[in-house]
Protein backbone atom coordinates (compact mmCIF):
# COMPACT_ATOMS: atom_id res chain seq x y z
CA UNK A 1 -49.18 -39.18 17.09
CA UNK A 2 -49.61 -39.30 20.78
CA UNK A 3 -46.36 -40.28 21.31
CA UNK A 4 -45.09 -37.49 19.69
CA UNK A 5 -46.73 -35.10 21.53
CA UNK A 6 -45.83 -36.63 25.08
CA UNK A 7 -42.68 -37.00 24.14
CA UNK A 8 -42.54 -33.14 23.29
CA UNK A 9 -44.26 -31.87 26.50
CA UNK A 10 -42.06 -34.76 28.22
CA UNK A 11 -38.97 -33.29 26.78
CA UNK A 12 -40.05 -29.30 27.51
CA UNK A 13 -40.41 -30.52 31.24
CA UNK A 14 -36.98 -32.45 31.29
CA UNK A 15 -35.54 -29.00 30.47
CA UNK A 16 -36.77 -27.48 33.04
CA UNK A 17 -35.95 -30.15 35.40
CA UNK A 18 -32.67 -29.33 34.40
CA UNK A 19 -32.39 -27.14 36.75
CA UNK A 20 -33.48 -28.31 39.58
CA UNK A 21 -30.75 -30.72 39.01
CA UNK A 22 -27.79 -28.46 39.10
CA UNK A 23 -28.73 -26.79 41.64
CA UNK A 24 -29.36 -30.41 43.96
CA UNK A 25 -25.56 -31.04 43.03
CA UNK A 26 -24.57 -27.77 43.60
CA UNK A 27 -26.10 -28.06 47.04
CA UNK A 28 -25.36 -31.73 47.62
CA UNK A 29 -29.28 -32.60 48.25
CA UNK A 30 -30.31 -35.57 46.68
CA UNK A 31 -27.36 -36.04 44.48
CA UNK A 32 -27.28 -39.30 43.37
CA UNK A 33 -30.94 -38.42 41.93
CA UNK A 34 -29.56 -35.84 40.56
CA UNK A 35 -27.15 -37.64 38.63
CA UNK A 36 -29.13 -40.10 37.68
CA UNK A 37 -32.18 -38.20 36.06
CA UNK A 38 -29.49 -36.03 34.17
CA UNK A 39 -27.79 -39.61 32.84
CA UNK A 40 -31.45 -40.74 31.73
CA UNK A 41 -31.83 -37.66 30.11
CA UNK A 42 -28.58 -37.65 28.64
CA UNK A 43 -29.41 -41.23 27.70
CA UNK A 44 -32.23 -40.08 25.45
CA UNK A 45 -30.60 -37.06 23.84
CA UNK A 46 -27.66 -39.38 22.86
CA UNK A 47 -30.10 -42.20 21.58
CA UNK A 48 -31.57 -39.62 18.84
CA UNK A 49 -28.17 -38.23 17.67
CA UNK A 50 -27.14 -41.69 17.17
CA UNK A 51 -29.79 -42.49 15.30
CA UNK A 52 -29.32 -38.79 13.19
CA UNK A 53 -25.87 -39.41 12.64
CA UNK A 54 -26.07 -43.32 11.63
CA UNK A 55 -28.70 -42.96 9.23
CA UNK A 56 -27.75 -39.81 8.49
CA UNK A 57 -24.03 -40.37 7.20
CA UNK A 58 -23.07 -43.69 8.01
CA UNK A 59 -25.88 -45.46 6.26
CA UNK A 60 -28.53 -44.63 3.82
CA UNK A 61 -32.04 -46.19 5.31
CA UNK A 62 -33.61 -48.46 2.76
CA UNK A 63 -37.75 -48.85 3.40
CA UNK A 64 -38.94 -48.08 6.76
CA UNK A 65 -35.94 -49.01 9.03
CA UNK A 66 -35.12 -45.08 9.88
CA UNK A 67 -38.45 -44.64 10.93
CA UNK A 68 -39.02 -47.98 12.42
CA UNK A 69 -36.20 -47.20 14.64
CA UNK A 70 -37.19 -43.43 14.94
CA UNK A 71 -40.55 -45.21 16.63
CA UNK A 72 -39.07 -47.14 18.85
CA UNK A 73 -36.43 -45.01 20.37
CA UNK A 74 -39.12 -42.65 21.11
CA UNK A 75 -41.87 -45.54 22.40
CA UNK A 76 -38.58 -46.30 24.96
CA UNK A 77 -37.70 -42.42 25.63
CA UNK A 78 -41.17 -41.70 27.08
CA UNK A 79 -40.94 -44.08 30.26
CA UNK A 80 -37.33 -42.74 30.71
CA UNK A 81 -38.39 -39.40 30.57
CA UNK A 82 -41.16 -39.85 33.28
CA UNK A 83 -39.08 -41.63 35.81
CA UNK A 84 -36.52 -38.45 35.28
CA UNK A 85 -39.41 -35.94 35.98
CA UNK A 86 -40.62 -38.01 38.78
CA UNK A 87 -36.71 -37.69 40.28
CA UNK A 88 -37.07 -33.87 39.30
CA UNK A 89 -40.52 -33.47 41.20
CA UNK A 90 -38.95 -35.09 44.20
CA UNK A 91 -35.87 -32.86 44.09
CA UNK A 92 -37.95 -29.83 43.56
CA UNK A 93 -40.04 -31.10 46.42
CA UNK A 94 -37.15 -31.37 48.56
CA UNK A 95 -34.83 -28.12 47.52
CA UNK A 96 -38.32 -26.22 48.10
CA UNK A 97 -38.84 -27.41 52.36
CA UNK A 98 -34.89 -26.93 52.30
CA UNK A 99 -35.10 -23.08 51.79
CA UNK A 100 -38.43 -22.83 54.12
């Protein structure tokens, strides 16, 4: 269940971070960061509708394979999630000393 619940406060955060990487685009600081934290993100919001929509019209899950794979996309979203907030922190970091 601990997964669960980093990947929630994980996910809350990414939102946020979300911002911070518009406006780094918008301002051309740090954009490939940028780009690339809102591509991992991406990444991991396009992993679990894939999963949704296979299992959830293409193919009926027989035993545990739904959740099986449910558990391992979101063992593998975690770590991607962290290096995206770690890009977001940094971009933060740096939009905040460019304003001061």
């Amino acid at each position: 269940m601990t997964w669960v619940y980093l990947f929630w406060a994980l996910a809350l955060l990414a939102l946020v971070g979300i911002i911070a990487d518009v406006v780094a685009i918008r301002r051309k600081e740090r954009k490939g960061a940028a780009i690339a934290s809102l591509v991992m993100k991406g990444a991991v919001v396009l992993a679990y509708v894939g999963w949704a929509v296979f299992f959830g019209f293409i193919r009926r899950a027989s035993g545990w394979e739904d959740l099986a794979t449910f558990a391992g996309i979101l063992v593998l979203s975690v770590p991607v999630l962290l290096v995206a907030l770690i890009l977001d922190a940094v971009l933060a970091f740096r939009l905040s000393n460019q304003r001061g």
